[in-house]
PDB file of N, CA and C in Angstrom:
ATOM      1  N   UNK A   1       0.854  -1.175   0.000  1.00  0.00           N
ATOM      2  CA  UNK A   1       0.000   0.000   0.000  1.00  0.00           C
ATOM      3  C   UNK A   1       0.894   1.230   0.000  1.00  0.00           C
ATOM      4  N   UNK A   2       0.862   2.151  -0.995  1.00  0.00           N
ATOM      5  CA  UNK A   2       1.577   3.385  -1.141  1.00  0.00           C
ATOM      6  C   UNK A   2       0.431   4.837  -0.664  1.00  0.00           C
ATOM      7  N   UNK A   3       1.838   5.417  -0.447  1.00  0.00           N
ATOM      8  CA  UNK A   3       0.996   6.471   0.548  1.00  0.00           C
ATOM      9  C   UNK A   3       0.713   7.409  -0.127  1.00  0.00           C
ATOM     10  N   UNK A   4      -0.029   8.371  -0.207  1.00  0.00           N
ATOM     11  CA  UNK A   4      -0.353   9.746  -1.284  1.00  0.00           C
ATOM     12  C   UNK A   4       0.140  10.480  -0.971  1.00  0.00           C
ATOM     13  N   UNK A   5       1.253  11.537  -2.013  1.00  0.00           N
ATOM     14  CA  UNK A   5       2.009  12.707  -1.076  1.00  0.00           C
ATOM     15  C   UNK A   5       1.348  13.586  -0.820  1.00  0.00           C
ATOM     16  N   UNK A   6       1.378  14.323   0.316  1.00  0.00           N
ATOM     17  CA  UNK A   6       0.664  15.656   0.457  1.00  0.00           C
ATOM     18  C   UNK A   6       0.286  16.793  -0.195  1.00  0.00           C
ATOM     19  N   UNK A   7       1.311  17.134  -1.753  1.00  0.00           N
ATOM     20  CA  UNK A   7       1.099  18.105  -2.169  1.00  0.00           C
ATOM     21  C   UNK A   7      -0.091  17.792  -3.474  1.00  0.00           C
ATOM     22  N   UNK A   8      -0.452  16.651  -3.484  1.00  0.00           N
ATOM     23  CA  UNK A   8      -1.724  16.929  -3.935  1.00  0.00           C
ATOM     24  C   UNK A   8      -3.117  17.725  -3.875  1.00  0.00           C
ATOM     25  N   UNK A   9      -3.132  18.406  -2.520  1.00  0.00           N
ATOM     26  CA  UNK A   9      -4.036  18.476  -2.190  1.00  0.00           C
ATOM     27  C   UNK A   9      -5.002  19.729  -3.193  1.00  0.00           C
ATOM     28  N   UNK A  10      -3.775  20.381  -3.665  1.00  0.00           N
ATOM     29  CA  UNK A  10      -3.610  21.832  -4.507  1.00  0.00           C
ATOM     30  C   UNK A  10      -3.719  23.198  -3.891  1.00  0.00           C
ATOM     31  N   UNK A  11      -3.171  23.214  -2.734  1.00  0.00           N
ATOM     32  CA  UNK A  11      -2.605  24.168  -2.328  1.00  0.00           C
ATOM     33  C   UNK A  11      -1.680  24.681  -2.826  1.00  0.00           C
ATOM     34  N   UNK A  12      -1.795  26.108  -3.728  1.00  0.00           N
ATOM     35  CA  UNK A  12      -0.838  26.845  -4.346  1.00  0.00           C
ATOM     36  C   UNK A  12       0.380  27.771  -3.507  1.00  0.00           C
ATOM     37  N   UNK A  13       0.161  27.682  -2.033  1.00  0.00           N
ATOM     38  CA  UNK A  13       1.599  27.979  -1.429  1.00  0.00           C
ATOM     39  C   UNK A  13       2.995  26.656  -1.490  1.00  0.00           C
ATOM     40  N   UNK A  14       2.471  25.921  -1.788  1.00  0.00           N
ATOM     41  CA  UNK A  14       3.310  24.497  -1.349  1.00  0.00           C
ATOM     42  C   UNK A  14       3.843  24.628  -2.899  1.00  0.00           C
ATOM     43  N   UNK A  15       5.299  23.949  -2.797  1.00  0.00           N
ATOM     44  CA  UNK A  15       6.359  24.081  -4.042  1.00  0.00           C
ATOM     45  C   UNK A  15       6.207  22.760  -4.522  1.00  0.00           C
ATOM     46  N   UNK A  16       5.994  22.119  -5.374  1.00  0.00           N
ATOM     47  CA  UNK A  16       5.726  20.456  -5.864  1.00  0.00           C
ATOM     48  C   UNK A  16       6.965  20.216  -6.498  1.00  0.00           C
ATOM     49  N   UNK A  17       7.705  19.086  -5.615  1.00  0.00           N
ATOM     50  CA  UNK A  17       8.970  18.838  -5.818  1.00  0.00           C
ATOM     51  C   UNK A  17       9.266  18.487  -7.865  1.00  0.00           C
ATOM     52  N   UNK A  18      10.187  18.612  -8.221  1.00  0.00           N
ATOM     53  CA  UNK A  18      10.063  18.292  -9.572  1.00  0.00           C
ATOM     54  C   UNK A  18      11.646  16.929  -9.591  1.00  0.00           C
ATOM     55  N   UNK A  19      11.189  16.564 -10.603  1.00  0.00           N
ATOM     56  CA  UNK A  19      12.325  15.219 -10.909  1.00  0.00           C
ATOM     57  C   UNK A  19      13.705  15.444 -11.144  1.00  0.00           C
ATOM     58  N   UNK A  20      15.078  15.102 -10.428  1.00  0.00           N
ATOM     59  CA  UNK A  20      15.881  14.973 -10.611  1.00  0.00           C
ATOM     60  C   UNK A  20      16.454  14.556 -11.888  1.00  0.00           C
ATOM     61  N   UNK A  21      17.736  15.340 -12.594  1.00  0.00           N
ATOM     62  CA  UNK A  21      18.265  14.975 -14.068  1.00  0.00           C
ATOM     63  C   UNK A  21      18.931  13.969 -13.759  1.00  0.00           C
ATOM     64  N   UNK A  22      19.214  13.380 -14.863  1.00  0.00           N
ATOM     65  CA  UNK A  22      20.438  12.046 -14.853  1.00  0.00           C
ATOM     66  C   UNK A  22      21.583  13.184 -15.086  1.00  0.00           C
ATOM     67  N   UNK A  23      22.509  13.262 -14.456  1.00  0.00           N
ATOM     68  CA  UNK A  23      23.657  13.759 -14.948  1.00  0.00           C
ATOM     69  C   UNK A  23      24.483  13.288 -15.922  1.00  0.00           C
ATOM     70  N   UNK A  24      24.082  11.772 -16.376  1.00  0.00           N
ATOM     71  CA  UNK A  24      24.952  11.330 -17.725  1.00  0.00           C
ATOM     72  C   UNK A  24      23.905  11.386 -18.464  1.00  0.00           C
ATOM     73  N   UNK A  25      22.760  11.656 -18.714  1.00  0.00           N
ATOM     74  CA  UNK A  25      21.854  11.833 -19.733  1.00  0.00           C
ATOM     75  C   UNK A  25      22.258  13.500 -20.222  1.00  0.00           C
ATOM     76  N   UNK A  26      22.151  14.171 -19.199  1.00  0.00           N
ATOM     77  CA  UNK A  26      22.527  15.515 -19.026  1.00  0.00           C
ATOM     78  C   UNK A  26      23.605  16.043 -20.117  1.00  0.00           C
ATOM     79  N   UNK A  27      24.554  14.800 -19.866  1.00  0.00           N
ATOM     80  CA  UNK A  27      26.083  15.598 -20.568  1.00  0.00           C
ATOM     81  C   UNK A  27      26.189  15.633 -22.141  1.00  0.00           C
ATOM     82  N   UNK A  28      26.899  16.749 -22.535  1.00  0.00           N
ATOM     83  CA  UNK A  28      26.966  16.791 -24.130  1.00  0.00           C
ATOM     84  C   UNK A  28      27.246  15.670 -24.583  1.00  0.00           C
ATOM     85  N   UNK A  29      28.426  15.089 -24.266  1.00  0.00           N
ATOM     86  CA  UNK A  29      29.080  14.238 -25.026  1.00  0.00           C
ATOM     87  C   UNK A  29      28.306  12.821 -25.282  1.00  0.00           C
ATOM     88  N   UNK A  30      27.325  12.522 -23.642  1.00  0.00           N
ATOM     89  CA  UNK A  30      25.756  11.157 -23.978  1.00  0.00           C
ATOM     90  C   UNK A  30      25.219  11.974 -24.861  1.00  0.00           C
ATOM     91  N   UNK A  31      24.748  13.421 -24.999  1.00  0.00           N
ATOM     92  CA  UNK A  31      23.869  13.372 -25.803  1.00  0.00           C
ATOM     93  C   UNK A  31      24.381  13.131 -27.542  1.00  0.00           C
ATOM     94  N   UNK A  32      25.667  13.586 -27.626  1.00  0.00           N
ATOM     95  CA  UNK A  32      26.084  13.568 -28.619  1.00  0.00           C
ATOM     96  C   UNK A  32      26.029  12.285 -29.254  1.00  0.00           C
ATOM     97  N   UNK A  33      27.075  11.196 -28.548  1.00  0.00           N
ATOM     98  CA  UNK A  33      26.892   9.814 -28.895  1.00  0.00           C
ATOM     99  C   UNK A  33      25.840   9.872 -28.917  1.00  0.00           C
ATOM    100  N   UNK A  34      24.015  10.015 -28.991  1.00  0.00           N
ATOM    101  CA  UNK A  34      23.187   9.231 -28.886  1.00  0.00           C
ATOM    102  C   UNK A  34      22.165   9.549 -30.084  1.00  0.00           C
ATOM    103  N   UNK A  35      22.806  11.252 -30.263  1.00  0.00           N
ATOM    104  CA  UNK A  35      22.048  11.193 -31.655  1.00  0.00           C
ATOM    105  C   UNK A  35      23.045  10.382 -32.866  1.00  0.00           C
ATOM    106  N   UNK A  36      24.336  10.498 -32.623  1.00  0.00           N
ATOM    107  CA  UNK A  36      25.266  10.036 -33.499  1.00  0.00           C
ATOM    108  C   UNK A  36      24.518   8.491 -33.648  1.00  0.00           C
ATOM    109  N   UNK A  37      24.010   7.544 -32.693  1.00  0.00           N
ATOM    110  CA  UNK A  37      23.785   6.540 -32.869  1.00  0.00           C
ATOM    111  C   UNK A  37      22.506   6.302 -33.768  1.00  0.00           C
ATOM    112  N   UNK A  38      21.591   7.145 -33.142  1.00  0.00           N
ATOM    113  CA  UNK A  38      20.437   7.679 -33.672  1.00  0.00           C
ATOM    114  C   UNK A  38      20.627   7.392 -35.410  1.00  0.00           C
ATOM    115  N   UNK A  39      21.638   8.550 -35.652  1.00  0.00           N
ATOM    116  CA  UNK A  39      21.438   8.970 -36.921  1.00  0.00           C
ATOM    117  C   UNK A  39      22.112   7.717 -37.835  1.00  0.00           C
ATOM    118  N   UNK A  40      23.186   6.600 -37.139  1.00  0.00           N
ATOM    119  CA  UNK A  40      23.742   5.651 -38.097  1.00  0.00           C
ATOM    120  C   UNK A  40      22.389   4.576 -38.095  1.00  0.00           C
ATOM    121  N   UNK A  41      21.737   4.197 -36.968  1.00  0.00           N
ATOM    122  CA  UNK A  41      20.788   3.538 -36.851  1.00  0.00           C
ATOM    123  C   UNK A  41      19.716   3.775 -37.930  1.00  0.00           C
ATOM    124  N   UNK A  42      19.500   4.965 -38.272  1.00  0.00           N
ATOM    125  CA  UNK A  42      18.426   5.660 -39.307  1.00  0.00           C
ATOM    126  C   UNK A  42      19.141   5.468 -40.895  1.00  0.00           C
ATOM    127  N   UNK A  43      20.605   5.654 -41.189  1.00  0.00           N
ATOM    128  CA  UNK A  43      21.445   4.965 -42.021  1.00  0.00           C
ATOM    129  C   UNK A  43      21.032   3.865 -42.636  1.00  0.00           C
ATOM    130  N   UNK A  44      20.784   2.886 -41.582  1.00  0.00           N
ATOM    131  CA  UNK A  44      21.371   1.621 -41.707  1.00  0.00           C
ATOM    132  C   UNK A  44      22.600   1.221 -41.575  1.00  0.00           C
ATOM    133  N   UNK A  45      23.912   1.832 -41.121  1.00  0.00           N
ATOM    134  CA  UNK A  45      24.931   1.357 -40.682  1.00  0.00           C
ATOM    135  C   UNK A  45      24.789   0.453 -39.499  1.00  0.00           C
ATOM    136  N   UNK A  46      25.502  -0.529 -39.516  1.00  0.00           N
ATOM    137  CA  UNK A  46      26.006  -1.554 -38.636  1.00  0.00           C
ATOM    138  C   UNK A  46      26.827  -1.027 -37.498  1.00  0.00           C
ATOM    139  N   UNK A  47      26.175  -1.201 -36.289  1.00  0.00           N
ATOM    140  CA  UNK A  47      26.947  -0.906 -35.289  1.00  0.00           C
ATOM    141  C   UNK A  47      28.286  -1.139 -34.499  1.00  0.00           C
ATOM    142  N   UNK A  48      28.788  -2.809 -35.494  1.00  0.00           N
ATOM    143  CA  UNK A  48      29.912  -3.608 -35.580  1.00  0.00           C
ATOM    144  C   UNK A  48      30.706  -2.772 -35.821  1.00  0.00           C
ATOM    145  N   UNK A  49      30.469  -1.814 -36.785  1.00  0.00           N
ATOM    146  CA  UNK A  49      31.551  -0.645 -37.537  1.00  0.00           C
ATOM    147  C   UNK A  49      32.274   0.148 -37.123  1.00  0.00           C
ATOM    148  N   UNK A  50      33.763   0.603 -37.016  1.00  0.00           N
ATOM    149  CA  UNK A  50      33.893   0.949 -36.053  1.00  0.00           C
ATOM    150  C   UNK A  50      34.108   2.605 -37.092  1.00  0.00           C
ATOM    151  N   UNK A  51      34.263   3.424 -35.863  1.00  0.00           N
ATOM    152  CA  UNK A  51      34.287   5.399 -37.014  1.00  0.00           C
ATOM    153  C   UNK A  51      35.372   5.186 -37.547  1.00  0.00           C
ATOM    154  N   UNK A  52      35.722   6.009 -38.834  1.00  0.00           N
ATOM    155  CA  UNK A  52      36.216   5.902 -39.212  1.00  0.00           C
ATOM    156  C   UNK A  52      37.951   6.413 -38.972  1.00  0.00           C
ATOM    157  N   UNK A  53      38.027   7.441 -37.828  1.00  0.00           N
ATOM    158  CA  UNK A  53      39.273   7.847 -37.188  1.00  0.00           C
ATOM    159  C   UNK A  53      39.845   6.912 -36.468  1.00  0.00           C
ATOM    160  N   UNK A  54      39.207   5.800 -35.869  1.00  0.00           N
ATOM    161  CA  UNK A  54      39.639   4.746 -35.423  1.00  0.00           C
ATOM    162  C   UNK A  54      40.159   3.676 -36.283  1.00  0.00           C
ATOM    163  N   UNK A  55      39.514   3.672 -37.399  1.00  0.00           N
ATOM    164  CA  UNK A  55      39.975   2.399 -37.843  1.00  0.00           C
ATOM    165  C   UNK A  55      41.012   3.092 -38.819  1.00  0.00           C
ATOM    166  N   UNK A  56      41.548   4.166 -38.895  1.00  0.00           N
ATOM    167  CA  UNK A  56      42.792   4.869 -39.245  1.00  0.00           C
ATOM    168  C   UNK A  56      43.930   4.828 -38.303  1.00  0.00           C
ATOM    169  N   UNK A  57      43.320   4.930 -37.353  1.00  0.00           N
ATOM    170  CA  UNK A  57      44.677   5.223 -35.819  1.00  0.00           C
ATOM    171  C   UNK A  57      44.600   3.991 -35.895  1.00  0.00           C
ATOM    172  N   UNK A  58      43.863   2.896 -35.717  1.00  0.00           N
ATOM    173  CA  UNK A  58      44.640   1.460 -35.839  1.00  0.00           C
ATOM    174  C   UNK A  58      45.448   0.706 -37.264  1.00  0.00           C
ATOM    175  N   UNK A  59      44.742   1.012 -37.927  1.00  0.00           N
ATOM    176  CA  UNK A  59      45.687   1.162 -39.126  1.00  0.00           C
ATOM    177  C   UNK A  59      47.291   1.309 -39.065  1.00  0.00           C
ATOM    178  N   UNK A  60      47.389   2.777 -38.573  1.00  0.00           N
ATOM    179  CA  UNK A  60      48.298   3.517 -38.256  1.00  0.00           C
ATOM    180  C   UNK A  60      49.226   2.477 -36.959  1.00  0.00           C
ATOM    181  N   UNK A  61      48.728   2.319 -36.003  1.00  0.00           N
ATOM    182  CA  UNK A  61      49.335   1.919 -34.616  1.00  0.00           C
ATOM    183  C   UNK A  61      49.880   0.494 -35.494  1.00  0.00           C
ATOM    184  N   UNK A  62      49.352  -0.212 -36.642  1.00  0.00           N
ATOM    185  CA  UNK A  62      49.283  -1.418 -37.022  1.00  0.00           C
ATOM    186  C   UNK A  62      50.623  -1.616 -37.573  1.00  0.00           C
ATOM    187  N   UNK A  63      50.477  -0.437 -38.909  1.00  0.00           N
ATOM    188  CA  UNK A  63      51.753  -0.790 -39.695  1.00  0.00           C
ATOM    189  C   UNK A  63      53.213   0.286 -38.626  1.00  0.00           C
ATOM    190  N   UNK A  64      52.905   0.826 -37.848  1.00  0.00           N
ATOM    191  CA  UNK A  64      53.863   1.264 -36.754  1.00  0.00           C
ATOM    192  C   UNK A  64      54.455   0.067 -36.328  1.00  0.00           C
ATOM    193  N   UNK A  65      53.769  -0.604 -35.689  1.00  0.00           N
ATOM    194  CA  UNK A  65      54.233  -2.133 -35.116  1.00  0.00           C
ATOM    195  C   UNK A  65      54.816  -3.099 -35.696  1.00  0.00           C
ATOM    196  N   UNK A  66      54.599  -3.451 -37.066  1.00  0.00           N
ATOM    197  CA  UNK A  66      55.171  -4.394 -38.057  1.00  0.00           C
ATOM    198  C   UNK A  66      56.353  -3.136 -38.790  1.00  0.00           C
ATOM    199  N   UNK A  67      56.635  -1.993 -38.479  1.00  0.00           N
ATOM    200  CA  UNK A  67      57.671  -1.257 -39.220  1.00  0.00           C
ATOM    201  C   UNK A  67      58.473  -1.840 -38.103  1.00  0.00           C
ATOM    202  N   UNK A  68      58.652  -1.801 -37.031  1.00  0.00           N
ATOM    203  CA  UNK A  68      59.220  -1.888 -36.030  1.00  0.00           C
ATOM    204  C   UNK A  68      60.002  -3.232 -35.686  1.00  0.00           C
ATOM    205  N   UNK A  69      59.062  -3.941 -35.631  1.00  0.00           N
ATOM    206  CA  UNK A  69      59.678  -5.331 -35.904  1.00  0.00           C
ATOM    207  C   UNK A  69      61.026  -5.360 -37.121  1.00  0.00           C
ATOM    208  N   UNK A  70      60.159  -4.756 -38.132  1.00  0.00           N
ATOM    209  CA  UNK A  70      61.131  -5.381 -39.362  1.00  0.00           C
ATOM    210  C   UNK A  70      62.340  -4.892 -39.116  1.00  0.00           C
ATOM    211  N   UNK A  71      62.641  -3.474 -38.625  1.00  0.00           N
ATOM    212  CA  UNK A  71      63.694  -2.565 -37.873  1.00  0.00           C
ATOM    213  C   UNK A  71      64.819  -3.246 -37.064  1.00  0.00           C
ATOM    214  N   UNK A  72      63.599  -4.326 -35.778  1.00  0.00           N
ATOM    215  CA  UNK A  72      64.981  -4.943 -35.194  1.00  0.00           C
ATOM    216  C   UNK A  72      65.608  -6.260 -35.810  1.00  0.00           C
ATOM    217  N   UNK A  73      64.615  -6.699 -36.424  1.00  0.00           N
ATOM    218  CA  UNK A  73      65.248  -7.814 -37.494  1.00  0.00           C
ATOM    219  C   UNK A  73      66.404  -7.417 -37.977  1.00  0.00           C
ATOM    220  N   UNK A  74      66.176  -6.437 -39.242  1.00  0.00           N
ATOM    221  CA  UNK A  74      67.409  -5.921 -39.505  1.00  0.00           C
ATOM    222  C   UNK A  74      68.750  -5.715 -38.347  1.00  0.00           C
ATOM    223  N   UNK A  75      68.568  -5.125 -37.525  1.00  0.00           N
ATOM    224  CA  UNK A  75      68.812  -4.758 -36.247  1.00  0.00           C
ATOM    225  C   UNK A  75      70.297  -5.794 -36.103  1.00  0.00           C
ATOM    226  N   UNK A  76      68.883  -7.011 -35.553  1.00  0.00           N
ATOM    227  CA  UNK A  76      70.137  -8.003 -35.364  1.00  0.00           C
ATOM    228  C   UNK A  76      70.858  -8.993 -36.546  1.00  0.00           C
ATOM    229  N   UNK A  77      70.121  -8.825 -37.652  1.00  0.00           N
ATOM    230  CA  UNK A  77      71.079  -9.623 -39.063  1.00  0.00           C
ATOM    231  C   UNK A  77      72.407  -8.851 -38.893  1.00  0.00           C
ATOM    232  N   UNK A  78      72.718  -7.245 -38.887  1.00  0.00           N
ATOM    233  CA  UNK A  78      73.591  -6.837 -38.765  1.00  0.00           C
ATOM    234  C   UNK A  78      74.571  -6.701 -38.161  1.00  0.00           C
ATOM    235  N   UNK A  79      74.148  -7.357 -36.932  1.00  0.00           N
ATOM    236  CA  UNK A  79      75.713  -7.516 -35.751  1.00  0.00           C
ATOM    237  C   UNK A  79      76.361  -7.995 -35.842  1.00  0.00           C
ATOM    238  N   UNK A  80      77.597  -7.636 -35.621  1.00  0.00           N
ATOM    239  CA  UNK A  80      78.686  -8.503 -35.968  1.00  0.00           C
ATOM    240  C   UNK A  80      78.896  -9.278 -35.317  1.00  0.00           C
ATOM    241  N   UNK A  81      80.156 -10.227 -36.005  1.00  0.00           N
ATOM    242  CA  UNK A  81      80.153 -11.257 -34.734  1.00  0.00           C
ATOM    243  C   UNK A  81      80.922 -11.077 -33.654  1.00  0.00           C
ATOM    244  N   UNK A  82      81.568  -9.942 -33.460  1.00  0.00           N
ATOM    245  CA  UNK A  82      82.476  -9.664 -32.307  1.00  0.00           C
ATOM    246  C   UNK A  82      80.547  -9.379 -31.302  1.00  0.00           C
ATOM    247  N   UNK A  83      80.009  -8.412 -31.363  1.00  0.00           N
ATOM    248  CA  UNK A  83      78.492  -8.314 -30.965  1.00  0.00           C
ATOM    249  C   UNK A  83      77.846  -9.838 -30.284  1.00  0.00           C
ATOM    250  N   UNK A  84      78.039 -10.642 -30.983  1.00  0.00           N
ATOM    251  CA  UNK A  84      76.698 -11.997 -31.383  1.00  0.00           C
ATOM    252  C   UNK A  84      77.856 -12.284 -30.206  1.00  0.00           C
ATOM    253  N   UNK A  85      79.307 -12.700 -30.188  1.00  0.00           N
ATOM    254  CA  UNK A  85      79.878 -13.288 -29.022  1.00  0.00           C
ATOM    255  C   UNK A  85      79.469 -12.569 -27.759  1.00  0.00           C
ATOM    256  N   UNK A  86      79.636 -11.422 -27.643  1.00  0.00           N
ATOM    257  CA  UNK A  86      79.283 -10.983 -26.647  1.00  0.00           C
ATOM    258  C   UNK A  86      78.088 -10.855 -25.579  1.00  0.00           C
ATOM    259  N   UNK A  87      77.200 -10.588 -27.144  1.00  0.00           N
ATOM    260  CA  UNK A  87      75.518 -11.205 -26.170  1.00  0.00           C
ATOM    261  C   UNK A  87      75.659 -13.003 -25.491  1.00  0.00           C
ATOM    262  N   UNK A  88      76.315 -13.492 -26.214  1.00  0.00           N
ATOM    263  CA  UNK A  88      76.430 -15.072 -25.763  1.00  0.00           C
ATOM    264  C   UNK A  88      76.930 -14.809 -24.171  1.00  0.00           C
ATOM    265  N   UNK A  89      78.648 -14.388 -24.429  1.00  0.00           N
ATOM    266  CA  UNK A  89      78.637 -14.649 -23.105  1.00  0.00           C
ATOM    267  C   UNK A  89      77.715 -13.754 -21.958  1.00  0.00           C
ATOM    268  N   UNK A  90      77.330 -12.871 -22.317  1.00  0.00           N
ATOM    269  CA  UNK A  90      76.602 -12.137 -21.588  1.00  0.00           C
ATOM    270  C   UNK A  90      75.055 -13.125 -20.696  1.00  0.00           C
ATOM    271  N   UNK A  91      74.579 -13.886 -21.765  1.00  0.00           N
ATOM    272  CA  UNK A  91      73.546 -15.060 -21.761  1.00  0.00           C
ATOM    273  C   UNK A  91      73.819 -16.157 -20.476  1.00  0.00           C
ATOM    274  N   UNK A  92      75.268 -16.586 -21.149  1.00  0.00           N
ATOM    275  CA  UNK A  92      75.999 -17.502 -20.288  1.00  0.00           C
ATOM    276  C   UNK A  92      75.946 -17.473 -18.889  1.00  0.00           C
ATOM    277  N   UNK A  93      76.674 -15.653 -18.532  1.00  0.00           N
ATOM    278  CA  UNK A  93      76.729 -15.331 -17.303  1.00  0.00           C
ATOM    279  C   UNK A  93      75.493 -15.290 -16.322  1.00  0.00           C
ATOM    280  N   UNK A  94      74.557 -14.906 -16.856  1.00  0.00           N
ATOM    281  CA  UNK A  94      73.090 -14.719 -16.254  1.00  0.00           C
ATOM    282  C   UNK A  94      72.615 -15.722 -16.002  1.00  0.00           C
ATOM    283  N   UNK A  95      72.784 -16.913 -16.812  1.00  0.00           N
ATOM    284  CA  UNK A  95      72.674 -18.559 -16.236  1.00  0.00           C
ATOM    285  C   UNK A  95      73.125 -19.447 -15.487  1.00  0.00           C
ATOM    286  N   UNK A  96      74.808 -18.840 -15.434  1.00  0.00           N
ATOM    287  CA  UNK A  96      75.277 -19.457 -14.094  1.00  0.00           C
ATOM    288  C   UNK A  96      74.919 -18.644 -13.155  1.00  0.00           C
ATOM    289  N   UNK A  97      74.603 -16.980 -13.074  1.00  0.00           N
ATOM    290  CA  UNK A  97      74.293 -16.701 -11.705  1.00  0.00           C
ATOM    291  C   UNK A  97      73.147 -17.471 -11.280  1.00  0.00           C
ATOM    292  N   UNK A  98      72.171 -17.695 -12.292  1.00  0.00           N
ATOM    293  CA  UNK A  98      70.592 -17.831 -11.632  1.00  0.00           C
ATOM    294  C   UNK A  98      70.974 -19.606 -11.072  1.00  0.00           C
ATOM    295  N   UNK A  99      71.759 -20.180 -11.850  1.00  0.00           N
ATOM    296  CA  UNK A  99      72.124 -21.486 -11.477  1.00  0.00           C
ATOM    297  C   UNK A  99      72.728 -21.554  -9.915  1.00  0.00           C
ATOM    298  N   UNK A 100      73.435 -20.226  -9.426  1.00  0.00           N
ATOM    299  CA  UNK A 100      73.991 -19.991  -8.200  1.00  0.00           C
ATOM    300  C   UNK A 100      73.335 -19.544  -6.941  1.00  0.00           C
ATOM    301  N   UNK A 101      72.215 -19.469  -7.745  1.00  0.00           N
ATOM    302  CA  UNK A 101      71.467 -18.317  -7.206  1.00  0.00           C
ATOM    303  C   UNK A 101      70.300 -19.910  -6.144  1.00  0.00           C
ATOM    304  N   UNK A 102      70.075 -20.613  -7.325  1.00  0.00           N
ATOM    305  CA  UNK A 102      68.990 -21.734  -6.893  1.00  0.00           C
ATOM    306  C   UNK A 102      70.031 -22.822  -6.173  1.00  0.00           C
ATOM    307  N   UNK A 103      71.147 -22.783  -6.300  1.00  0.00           N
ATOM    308  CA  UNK A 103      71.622 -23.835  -5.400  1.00  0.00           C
ATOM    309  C   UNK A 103      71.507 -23.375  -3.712  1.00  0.00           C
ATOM    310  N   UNK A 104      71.893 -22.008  -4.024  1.00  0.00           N
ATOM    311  CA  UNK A 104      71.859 -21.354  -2.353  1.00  0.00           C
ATOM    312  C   UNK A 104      70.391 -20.920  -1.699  1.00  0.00           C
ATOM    313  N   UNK A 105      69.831 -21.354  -2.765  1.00  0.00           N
ATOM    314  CA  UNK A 105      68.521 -20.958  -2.010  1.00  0.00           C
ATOM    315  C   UNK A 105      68.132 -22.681  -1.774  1.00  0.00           C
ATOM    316  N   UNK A 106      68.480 -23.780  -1.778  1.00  0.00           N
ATOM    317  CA  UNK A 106      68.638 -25.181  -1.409  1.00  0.00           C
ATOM    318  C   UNK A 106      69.335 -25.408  -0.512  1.00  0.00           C
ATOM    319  N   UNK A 107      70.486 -24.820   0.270  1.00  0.00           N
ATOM    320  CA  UNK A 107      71.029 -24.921   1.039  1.00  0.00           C
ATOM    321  C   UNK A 107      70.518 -24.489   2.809  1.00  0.00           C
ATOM    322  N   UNK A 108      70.503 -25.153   3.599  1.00  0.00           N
ATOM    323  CA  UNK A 108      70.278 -24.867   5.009  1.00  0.00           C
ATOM    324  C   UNK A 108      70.470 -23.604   5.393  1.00  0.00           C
ATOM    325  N   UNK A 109      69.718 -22.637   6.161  1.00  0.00           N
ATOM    326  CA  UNK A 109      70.199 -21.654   6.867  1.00  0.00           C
ATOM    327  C   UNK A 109      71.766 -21.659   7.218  1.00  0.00           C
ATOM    328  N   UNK A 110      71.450 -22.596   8.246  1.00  0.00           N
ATOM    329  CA  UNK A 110      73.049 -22.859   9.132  1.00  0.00           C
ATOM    330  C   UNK A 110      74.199 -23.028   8.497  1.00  0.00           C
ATOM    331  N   UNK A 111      74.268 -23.310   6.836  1.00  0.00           N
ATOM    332  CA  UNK A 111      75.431 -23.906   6.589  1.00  0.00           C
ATOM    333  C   UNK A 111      75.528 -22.352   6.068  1.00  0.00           C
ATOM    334  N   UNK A 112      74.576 -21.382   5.621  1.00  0.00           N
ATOM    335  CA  UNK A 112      74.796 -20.114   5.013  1.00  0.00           C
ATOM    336  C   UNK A 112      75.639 -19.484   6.217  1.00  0.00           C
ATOM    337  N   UNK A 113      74.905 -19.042   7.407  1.00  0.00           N
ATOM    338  CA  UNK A 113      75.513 -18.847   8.441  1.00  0.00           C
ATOM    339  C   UNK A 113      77.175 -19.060   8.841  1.00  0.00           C
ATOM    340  N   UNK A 114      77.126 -20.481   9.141  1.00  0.00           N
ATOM    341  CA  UNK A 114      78.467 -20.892   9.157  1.00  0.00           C
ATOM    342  C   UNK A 114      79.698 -20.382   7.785  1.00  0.00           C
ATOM    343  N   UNK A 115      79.154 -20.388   6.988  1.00  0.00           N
ATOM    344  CA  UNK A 115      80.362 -19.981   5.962  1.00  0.00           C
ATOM    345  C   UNK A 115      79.790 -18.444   6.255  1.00  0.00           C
ATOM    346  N   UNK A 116      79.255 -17.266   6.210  1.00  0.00           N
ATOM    347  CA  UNK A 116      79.767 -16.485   7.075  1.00  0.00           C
ATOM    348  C   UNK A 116      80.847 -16.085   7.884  1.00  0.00           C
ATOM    349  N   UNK A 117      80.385 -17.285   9.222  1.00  0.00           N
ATOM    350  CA  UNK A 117      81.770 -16.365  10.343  1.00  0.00           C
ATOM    351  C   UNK A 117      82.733 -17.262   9.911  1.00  0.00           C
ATOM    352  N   UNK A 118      82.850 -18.400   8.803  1.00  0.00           N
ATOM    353  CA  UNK A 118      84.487 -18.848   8.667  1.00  0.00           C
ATOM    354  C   UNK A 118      84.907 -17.479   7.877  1.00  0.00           C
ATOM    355  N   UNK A 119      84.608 -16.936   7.187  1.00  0.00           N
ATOM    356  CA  UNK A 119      84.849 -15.587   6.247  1.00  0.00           C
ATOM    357  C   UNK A 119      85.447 -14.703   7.289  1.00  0.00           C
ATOM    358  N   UNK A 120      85.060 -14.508   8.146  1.00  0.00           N
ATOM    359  CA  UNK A 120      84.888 -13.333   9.304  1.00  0.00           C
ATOM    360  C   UNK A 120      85.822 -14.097  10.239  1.00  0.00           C
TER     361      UNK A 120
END
């Protein structure tokens, strides 16, 4: 059971509350998108579609990305081999640390400890 508000009664001193806006209905940019939709809908465009500045900037971001690639390809065909040795051992080294790295993390507290104060 709902209650009847008071300002029915029609008393013209009393202010009759009025309806709150949506503030995203409100804003240019909903309203904008909505005739924009409006108007492709009235088209017949497919909503799958994407605008057309977008499917330029991806375009764009697209062949950016495959220029790029091809760049470091080149990149590395060109190194020499004094270069190509060097990344090796460089490779090498990072594998025995991590190899050094997992043995001591297998090892006992105490024996870490102890080789400590023999050091000391």
């Amino acid at each position: 059971i709902l209650t009847h508000p008071d300002y029915i009664d029609g008393n013209p001193d009393l202010i009759k509350p009025k309806k709150l806006l949506n503030p995203v209905k409100a804003s240019k940019s909903h309203q904008e998108l909505h005739r924009e939709l409006l108007m492709n809908h009235k088209r017949g465009l497919s909503m799958e579609s994407k605008p057309e500045l977008q499917r330029v900037l991806e375009h764009r971001r697209r062949n950016q990305f495959i220029r790029q690639k091809k760049e470091e390809e080149e990149a590395k065909k060109l190194q020499s081999p004094f270069e190509k040795e060097l990344l090796k051992r460089h490779q090498r080294l990072d594998q025995l640390e991590k190899e050094q790295e997992k043995q001591e993390d297998h090892e006992p507290e105490f024996i870490k400890v102890k080789e400590n104060l023999r050091r000391t």
